[in-house]
Structure formats: structure tokens, C-alpha cells
PDB file of N, CA and C in Angstrom:
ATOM      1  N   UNK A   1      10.998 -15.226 -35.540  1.00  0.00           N
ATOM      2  CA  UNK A   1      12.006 -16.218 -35.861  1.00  0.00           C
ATOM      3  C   UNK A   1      13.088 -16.176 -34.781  1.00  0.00           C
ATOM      4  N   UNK A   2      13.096 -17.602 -34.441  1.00  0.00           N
ATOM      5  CA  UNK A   2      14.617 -17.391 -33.177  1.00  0.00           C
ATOM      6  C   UNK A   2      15.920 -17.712 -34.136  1.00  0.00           C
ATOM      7  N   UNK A   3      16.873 -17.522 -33.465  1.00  0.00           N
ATOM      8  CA  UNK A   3      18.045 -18.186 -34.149  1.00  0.00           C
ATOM      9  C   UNK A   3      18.378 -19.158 -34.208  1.00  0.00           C
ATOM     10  N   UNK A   4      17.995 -20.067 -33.407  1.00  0.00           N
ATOM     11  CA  UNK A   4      17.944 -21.480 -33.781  1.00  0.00           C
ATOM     12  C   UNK A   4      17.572 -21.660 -35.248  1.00  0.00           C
ATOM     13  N   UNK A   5      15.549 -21.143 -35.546  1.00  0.00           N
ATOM     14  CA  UNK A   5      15.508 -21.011 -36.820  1.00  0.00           C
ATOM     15  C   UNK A   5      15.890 -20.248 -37.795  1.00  0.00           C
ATOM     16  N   UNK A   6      16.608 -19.335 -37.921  1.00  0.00           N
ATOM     17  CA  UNK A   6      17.600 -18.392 -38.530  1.00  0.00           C
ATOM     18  C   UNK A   6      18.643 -19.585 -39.270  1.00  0.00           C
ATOM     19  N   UNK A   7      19.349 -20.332 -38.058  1.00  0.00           N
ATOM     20  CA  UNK A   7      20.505 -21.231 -38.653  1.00  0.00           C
ATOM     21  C   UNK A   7      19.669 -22.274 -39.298  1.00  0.00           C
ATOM     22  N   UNK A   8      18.841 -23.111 -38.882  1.00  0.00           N
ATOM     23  CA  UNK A   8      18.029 -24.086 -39.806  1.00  0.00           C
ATOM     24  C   UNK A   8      17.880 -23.591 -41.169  1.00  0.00           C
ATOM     25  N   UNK A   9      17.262 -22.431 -41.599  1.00  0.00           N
ATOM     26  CA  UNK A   9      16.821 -21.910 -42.547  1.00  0.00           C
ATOM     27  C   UNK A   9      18.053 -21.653 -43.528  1.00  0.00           C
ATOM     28  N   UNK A  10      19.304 -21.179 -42.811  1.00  0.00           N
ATOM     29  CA  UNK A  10      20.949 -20.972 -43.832  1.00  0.00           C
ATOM     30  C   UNK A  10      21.124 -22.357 -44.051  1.00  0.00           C
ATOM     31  N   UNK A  11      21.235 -23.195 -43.087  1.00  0.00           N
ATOM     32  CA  UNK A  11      21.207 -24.680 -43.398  1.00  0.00           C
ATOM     33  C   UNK A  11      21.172 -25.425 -45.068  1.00  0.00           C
ATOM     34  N   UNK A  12      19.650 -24.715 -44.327  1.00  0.00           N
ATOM     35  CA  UNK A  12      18.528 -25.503 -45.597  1.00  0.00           C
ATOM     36  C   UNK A  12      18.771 -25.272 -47.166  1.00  0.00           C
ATOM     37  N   UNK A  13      19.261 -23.844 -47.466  1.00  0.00           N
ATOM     38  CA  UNK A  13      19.907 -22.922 -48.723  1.00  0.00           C
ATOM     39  C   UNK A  13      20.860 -23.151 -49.109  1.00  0.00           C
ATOM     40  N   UNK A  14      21.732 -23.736 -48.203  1.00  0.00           N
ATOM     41  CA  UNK A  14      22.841 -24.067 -48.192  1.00  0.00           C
ATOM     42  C   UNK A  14      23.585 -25.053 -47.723  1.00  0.00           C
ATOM     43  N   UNK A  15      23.117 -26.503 -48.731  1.00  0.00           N
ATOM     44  CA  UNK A  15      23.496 -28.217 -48.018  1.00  0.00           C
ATOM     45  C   UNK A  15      24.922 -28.042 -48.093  1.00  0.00           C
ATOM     46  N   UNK A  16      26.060 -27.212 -49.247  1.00  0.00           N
ATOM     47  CA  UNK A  16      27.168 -27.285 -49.105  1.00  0.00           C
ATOM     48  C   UNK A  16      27.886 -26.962 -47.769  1.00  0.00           C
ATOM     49  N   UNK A  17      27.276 -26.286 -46.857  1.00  0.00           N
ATOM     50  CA  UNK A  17      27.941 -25.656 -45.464  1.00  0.00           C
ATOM     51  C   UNK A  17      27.208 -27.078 -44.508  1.00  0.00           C
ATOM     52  N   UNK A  18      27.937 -27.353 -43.588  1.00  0.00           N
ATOM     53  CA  UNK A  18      28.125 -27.657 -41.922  1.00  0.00           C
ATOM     54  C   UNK A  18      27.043 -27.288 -41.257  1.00  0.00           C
ATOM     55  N   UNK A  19      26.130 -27.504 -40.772  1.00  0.00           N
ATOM     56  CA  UNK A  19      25.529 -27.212 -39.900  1.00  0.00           C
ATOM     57  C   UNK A  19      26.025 -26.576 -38.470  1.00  0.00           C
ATOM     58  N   UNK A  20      27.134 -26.524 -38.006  1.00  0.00           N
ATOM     59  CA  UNK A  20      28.350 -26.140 -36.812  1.00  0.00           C
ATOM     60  C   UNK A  20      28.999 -24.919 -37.774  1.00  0.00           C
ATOM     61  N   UNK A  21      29.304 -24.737 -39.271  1.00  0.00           N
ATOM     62  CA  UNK A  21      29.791 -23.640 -39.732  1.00  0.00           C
ATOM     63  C   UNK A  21      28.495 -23.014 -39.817  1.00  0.00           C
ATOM     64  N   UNK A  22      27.046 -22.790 -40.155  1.00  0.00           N
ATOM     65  CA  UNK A  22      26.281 -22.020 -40.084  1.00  0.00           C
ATOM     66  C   UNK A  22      26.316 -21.574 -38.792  1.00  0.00           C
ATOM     67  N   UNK A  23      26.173 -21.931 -37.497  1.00  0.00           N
ATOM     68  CA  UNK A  23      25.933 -21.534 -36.461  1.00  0.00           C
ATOM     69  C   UNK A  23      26.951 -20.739 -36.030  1.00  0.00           C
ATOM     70  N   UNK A  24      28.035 -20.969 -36.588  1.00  0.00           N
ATOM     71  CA  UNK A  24      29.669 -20.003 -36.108  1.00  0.00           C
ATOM     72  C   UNK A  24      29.580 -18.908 -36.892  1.00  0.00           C
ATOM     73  N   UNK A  25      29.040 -19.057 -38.212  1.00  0.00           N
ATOM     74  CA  UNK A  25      28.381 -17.417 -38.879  1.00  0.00           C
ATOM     75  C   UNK A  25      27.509 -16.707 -38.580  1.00  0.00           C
ATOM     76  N   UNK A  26      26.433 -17.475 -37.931  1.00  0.00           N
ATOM     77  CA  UNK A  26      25.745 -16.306 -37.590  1.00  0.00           C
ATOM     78  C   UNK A  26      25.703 -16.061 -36.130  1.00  0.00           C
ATOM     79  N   UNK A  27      26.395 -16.564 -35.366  1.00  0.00           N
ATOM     80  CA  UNK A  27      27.309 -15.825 -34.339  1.00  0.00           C
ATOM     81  C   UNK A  27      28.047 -15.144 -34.002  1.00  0.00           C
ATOM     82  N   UNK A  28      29.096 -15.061 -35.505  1.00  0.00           N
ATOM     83  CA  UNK A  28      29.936 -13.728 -35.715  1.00  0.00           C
ATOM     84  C   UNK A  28      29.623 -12.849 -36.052  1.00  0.00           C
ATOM     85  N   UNK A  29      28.339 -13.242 -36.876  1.00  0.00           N
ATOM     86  CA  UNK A  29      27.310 -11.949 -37.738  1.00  0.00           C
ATOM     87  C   UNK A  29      27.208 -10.980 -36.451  1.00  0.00           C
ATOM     88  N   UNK A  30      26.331 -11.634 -35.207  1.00  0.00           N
ATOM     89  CA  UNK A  30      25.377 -11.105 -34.211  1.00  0.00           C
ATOM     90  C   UNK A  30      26.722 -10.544 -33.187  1.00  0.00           C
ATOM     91  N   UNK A  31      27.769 -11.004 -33.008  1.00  0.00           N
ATOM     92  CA  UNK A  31      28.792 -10.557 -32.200  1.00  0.00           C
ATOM     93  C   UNK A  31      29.378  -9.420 -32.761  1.00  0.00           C
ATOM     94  N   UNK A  32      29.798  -9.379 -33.660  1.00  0.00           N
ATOM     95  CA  UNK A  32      29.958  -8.124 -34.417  1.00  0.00           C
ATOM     96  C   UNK A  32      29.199  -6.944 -34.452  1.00  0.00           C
ATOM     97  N   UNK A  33      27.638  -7.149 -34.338  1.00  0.00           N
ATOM     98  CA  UNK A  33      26.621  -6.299 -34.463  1.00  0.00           C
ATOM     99  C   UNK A  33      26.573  -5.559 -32.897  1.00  0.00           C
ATOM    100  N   UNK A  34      26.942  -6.786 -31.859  1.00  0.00           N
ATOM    101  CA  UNK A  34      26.849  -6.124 -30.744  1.00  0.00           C
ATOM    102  C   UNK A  34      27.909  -5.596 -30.327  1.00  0.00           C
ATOM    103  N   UNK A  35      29.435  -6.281 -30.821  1.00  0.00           N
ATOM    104  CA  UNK A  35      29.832  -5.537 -30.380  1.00  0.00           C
ATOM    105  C   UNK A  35      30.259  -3.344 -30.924  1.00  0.00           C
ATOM    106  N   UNK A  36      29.908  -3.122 -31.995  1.00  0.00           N
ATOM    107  CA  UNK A  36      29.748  -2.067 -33.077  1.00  0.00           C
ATOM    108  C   UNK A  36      28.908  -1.540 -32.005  1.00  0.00           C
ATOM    109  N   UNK A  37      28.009  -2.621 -31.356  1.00  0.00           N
ATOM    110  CA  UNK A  37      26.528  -0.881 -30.691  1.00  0.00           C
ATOM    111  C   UNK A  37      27.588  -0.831 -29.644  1.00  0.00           C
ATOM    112  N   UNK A  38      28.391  -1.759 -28.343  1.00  0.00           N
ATOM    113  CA  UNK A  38      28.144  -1.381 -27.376  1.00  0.00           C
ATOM    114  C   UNK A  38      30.008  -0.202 -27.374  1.00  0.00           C
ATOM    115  N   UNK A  39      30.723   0.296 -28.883  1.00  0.00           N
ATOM    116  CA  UNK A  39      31.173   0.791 -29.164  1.00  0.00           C
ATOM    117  C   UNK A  39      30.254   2.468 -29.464  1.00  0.00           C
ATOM    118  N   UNK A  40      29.498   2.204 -29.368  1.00  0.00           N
ATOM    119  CA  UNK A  40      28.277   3.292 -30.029  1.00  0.00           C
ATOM    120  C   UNK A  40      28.252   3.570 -31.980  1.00  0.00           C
ATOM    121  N   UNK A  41      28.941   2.290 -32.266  1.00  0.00           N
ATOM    122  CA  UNK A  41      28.622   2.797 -33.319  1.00  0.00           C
ATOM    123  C   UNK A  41      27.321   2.604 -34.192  1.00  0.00           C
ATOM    124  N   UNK A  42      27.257   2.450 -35.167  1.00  0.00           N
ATOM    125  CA  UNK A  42      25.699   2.111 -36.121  1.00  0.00           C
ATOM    126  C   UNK A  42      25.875   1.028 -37.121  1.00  0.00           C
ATOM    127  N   UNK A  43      24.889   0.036 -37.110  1.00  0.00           N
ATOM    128  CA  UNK A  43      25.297  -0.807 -38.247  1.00  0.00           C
ATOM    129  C   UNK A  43      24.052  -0.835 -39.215  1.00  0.00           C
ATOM    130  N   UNK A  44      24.568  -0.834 -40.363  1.00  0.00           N
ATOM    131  CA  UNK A  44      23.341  -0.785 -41.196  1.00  0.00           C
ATOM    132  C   UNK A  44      23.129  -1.652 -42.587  1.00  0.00           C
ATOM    133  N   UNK A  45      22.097  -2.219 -42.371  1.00  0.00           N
ATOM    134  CA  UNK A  45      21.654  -3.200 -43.640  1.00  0.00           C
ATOM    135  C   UNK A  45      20.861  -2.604 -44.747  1.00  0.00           C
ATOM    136  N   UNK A  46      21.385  -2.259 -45.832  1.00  0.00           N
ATOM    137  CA  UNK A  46      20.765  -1.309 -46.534  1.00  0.00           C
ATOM    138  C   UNK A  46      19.219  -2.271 -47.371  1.00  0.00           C
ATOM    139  N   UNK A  47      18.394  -1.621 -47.283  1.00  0.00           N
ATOM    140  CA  UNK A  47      16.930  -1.858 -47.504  1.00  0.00           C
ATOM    141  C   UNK A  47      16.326  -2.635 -46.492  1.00  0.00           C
ATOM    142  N   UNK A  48      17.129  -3.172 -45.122  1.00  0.00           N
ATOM    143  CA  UNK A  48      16.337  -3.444 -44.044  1.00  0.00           C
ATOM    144  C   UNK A  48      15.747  -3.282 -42.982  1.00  0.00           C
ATOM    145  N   UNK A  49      17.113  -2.368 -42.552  1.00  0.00           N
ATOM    146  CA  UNK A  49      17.224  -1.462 -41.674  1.00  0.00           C
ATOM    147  C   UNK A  49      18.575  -0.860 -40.951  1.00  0.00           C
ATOM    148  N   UNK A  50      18.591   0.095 -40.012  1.00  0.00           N
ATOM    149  CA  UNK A  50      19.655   0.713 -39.266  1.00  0.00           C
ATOM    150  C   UNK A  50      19.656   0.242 -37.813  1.00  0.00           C
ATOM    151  N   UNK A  51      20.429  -0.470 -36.981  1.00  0.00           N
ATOM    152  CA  UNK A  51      20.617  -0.260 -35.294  1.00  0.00           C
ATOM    153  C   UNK A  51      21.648   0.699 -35.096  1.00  0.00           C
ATOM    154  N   UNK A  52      21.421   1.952 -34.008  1.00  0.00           N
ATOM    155  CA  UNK A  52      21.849   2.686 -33.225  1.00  0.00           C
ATOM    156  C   UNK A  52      21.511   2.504 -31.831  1.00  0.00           C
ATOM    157  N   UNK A  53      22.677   3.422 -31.197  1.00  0.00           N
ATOM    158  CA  UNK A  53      22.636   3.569 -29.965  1.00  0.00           C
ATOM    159  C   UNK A  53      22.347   4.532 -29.451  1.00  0.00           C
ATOM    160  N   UNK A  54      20.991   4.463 -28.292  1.00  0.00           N
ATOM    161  CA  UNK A  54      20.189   6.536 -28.039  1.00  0.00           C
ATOM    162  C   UNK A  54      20.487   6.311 -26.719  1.00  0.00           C
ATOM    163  N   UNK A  55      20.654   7.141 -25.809  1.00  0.00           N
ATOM    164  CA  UNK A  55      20.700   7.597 -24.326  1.00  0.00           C
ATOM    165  C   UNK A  55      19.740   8.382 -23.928  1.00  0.00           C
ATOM    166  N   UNK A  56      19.204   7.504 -23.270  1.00  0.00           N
ATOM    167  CA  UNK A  56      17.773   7.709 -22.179  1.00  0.00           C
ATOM    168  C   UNK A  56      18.268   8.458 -21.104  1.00  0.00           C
ATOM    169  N   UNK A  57      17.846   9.906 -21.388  1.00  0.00           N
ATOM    170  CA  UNK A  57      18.246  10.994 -19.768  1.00  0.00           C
ATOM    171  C   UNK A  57      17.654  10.640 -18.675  1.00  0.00           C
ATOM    172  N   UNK A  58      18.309  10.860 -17.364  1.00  0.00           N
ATOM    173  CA  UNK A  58      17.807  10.662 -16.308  1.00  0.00           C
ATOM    174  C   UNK A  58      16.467  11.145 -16.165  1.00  0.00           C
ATOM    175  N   UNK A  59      15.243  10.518 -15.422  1.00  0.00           N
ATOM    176  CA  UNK A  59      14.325  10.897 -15.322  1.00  0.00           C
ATOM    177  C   UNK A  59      13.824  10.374 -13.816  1.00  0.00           C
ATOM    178  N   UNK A  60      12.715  11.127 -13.256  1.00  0.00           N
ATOM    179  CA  UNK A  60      12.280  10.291 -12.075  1.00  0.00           C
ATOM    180  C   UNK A  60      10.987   9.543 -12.274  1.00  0.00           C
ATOM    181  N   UNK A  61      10.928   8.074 -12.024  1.00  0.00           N
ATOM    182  CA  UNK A  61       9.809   7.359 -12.009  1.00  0.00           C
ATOM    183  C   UNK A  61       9.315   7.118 -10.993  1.00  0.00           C
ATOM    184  N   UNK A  62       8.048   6.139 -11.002  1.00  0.00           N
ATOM    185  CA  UNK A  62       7.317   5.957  -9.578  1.00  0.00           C
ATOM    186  C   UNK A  62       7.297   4.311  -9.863  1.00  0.00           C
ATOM    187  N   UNK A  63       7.507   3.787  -8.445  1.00  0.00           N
ATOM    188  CA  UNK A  63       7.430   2.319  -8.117  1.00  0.00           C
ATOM    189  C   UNK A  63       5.827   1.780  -8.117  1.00  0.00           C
ATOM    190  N   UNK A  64       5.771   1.271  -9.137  1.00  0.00           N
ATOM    191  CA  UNK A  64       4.021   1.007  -9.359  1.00  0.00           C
ATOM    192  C   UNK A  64       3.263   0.224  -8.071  1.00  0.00           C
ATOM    193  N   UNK A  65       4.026  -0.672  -6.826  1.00  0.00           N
ATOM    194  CA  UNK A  65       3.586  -1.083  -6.116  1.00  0.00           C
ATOM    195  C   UNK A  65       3.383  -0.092  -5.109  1.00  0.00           C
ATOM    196  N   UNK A  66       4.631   0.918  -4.465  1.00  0.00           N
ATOM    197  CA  UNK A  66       4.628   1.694  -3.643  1.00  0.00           C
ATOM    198  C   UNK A  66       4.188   2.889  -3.807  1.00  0.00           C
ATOM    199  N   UNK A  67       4.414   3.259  -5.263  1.00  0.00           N
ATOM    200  CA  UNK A  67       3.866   4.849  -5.584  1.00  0.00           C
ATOM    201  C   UNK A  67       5.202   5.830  -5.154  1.00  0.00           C
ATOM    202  N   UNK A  68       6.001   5.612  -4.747  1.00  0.00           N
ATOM    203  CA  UNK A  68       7.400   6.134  -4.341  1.00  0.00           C
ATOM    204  C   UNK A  68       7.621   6.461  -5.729  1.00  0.00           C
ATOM    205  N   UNK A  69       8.443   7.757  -5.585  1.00  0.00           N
ATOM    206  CA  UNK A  69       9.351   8.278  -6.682  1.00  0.00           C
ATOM    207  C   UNK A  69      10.878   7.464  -6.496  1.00  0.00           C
ATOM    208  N   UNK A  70      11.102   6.961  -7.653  1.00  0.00           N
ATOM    209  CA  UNK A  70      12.561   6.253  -8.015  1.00  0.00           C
ATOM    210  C   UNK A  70      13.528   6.741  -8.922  1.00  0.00           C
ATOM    211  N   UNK A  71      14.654   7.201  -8.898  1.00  0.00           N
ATOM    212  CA  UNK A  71      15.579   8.025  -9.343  1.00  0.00           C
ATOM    213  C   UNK A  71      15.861   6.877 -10.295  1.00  0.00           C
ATOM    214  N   UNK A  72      15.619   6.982 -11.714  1.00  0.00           N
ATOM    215  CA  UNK A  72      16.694   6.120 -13.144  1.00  0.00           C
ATOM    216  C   UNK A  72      17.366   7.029 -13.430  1.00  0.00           C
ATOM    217  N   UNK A  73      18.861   6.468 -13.102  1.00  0.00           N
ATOM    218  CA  UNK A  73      19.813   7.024 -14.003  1.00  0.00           C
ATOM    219  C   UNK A  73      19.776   6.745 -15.451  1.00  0.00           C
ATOM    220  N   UNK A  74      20.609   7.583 -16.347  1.00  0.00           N
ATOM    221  CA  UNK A  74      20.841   7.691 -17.921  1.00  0.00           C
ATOM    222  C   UNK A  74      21.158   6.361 -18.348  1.00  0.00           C
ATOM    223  N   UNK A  75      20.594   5.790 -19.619  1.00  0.00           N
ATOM    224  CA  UNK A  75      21.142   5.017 -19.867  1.00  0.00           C
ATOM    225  C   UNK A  75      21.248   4.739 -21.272  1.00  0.00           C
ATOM    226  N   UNK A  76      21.716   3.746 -21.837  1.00  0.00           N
ATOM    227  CA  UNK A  76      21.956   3.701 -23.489  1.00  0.00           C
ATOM    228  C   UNK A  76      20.859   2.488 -23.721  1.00  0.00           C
ATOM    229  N   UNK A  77      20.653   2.808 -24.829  1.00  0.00           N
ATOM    230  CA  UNK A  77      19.273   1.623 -25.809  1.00  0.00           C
ATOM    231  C   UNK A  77      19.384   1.103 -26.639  1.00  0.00           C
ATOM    232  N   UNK A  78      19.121   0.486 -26.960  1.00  0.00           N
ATOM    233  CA  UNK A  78      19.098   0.033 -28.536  1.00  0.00           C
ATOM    234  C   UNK A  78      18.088   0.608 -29.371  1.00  0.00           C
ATOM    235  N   UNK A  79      18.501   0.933 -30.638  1.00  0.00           N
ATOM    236  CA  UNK A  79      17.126   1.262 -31.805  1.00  0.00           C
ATOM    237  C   UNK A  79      17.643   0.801 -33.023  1.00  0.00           C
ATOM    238  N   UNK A  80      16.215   0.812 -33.725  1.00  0.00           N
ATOM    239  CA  UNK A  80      16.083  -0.040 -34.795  1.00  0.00           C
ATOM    240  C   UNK A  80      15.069   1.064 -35.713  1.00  0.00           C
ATOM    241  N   UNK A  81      15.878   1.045 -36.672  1.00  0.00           N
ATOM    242  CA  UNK A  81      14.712   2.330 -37.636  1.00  0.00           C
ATOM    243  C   UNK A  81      14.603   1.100 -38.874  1.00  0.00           C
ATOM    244  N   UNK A  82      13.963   0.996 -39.760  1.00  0.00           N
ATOM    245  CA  UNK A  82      13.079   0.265 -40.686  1.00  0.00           C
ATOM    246  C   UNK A  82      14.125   0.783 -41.575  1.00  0.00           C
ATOM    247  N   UNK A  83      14.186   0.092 -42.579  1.00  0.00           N
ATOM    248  CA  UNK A  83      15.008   0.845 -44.244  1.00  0.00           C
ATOM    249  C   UNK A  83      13.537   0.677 -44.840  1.00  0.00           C
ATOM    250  N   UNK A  84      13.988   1.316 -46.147  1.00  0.00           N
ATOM    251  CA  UNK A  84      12.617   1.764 -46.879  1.00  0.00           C
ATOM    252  C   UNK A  84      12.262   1.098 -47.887  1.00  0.00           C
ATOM    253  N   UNK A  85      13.172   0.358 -47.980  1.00  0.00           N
ATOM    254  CA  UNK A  85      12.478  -1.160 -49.031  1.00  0.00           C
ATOM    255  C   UNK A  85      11.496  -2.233 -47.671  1.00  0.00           C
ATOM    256  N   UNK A  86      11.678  -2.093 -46.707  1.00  0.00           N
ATOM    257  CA  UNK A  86      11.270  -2.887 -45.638  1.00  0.00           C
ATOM    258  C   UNK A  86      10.008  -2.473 -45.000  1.00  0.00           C
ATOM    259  N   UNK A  87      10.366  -0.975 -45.433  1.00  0.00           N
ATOM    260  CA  UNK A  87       8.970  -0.610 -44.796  1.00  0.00           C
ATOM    261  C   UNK A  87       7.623  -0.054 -45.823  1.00  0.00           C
ATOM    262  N   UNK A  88       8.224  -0.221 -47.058  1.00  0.00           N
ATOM    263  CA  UNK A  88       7.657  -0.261 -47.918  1.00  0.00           C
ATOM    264  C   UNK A  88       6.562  -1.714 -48.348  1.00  0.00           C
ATOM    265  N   UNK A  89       7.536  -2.930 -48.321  1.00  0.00           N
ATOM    266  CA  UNK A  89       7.141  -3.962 -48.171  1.00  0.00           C
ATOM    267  C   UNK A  89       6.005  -4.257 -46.777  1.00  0.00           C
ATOM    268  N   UNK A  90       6.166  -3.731 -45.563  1.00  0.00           N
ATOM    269  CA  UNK A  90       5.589  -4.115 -44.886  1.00  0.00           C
ATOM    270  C   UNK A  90       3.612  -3.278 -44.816  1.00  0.00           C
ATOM    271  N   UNK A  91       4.251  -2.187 -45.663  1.00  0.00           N
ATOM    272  CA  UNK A  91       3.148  -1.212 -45.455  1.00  0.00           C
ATOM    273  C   UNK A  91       2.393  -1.120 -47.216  1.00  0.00           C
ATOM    274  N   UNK A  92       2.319  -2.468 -47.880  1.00  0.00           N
ATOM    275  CA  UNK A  92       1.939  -2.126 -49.293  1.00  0.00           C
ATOM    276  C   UNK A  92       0.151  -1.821 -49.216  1.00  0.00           C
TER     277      UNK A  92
END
């Protein structure tokens, strides 16, 4: 599902809202969410799931064209762990 269809779908549930106020909610929804990770904090939807933020240690890779070793520095990720009504549902 993109967010385009995300907002269609609040739309649709909801003829009393704007089509321009759905899209400004779930823009604040998603701005909020990002901005919480790139704070490091955690946001969590209980029975859907958790996003955190993990840091990937430096490691050395190889350039798949050249075969050269390439120095990646550390960096931060995104993760996503399942809640357990979700993964329950997905795994019946």
C-alpha cells in the first residue's frame, strides 16, 4: 500500500473529513514518526508493531565490480519488529 492509497482508504471511512485534511494527518502521523527515530527514539503501535533505531558498526566491504576493499563507516537504521497480535495474524 502507498500513501497515496493509505489517504484514499481514510477518505473512504471517513466522508465527514476533507480529502486535503486526510492528507495533512497522515503527514503529521509519518513526520512525527520520523522525526522520534531520527531523535533515536522508539515509536510503538501496540499489536502492530515497534520502529527503532540500530547502529550498523563499521565494517570493511568489497566493491562488487572492482573487488577492492571499501571502508563503511557506522551508521544508524531503521527497524521494525512485528507486535504479536500482527504476527500472530500473519502466521495463523
Amino acid at each position: 500500500m502507498t500513501k497515496s492509497e493509505l489517504i484514499e482508504k481514510i477518505a473512504a471511512k471517513n466522508p465527514h473529513l476533507m480529502l486535503k485534511d486526510v492528507e495533512r494527518i497522515v503527514a503529521v502521523v509519518l513526520n512525527k514518526i520520523t522525526d522520534s527515530l531520527a531523535k533515536g527514539d522508539r515509536v510503538e503501535f501496540r499489536g502492530f508493531g515497534a520502529f527503532s533505531v540500530r547502529t550498523r558498526s563499521p565494517r570493511l566491504a568489497k566493491n562488487p565490480r572492482t573487488g577492492a576493499q571499501v571502508k563503511v563507516e557506522e551508521r544508524n537504521i531503521p527497524h521494525f519488529k512485528t507486535g504479536k497480535q500482527l504476527f500472530e495474524l500473519l502466521n495463523k
